[in-house]
Protein backbone atom coordinates (compact mmCIF):
# COMPACT_ATOMS: atom_id res chain seq x y z
CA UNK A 1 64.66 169.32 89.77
CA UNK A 2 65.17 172.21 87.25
CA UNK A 3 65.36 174.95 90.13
CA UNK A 4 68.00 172.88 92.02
CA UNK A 5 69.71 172.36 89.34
CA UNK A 6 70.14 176.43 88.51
CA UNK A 7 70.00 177.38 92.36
CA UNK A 8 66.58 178.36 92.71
CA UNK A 9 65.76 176.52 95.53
CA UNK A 10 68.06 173.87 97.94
CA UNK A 11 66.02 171.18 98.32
CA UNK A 12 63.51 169.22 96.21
CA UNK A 13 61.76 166.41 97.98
CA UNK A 14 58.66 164.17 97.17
CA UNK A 15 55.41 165.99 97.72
CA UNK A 16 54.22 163.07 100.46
CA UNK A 17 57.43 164.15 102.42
CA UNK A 18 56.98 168.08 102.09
CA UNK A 19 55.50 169.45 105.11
CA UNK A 20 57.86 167.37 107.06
CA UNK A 21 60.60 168.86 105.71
CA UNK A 22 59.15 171.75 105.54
CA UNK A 23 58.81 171.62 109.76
CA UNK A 24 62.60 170.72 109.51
CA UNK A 25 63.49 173.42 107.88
CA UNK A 26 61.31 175.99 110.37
CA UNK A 27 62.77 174.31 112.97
CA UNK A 28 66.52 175.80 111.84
CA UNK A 29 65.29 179.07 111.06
CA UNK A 30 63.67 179.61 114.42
CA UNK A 31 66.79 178.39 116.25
CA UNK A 32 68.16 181.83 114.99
CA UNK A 33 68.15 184.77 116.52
CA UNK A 34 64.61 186.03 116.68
CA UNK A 35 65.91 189.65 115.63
CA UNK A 36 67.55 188.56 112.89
CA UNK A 37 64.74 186.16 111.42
CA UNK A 38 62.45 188.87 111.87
CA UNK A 39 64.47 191.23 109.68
CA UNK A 40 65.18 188.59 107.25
CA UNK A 41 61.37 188.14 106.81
CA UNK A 42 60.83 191.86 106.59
CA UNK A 43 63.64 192.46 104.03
CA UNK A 44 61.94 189.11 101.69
CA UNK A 45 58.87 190.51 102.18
CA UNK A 46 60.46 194.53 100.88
CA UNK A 47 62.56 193.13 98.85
CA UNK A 48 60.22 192.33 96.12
CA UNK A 49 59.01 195.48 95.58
CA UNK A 50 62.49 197.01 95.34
CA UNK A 51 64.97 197.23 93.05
CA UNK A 52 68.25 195.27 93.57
CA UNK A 53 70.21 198.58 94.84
CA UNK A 54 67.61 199.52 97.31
CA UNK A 55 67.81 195.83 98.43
CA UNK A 56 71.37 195.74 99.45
CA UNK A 57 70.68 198.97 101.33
CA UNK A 58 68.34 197.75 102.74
CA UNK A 59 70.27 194.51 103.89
CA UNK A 60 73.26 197.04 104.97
CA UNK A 61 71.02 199.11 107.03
CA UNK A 62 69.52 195.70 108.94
CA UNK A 63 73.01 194.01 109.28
CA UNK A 64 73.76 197.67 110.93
CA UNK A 65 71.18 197.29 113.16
CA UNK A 66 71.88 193.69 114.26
CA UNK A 67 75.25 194.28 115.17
CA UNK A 68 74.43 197.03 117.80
CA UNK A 69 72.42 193.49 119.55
CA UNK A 70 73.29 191.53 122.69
CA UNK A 71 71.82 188.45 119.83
CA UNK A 72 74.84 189.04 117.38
CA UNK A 73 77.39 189.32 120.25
CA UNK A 74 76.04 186.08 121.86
CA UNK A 75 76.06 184.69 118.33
CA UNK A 76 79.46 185.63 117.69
CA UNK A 77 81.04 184.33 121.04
CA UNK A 78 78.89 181.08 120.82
CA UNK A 79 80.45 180.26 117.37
CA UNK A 80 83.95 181.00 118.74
CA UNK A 81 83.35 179.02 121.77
CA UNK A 82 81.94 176.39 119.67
CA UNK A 83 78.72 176.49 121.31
CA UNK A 84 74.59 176.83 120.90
CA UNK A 85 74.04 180.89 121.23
CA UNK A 86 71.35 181.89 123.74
CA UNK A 87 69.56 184.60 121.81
CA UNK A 88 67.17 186.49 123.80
CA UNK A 89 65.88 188.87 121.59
CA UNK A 90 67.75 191.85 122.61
């Protein structure tokens, strides 16, 4: 309750209930783009070994990446359109 309270985490649920939300909350992340998950999980995973500077370089040089994708245009024109994108990975 302590690391909701201060923004550590989102969610706190009862320990019988936590791989099923757990699954809930996979569920959402995979129905992102798979480029963008993937370079989410590679920037946690670098993150923690760099300072907060190279961080946010690091997040600038992946957000540059992602918007040269068909995935962020689709994502883009599906929000507009008020739609489900179709990423495909590309």
């Amino acid at each position: 309750a302590e690391a909701y309270r201060i923004g550590l985490v989102n969610r706190v649920v009862p320990a019988a209930q936590l791989m099923s939300e757990a699954r809930e909350m996979m569920k959402t992340i995979l129905g992102n783009g798979p480029l963008a998950v993937a370079l989410c999980i590679e920037a946690i995973d670098r993150g923690l070994e760099m300072s907060l500077d190279e961080g946010l370089i690091l997040e600038a040089n992946h957000f540059g990446l992602l918007a040269a994708t068909e995935d962020m245009r689709e994502g883009m024109r599906a929000f507009l359109e008020k739609r489900t994108p179709a990423f495909k990975g590309k």
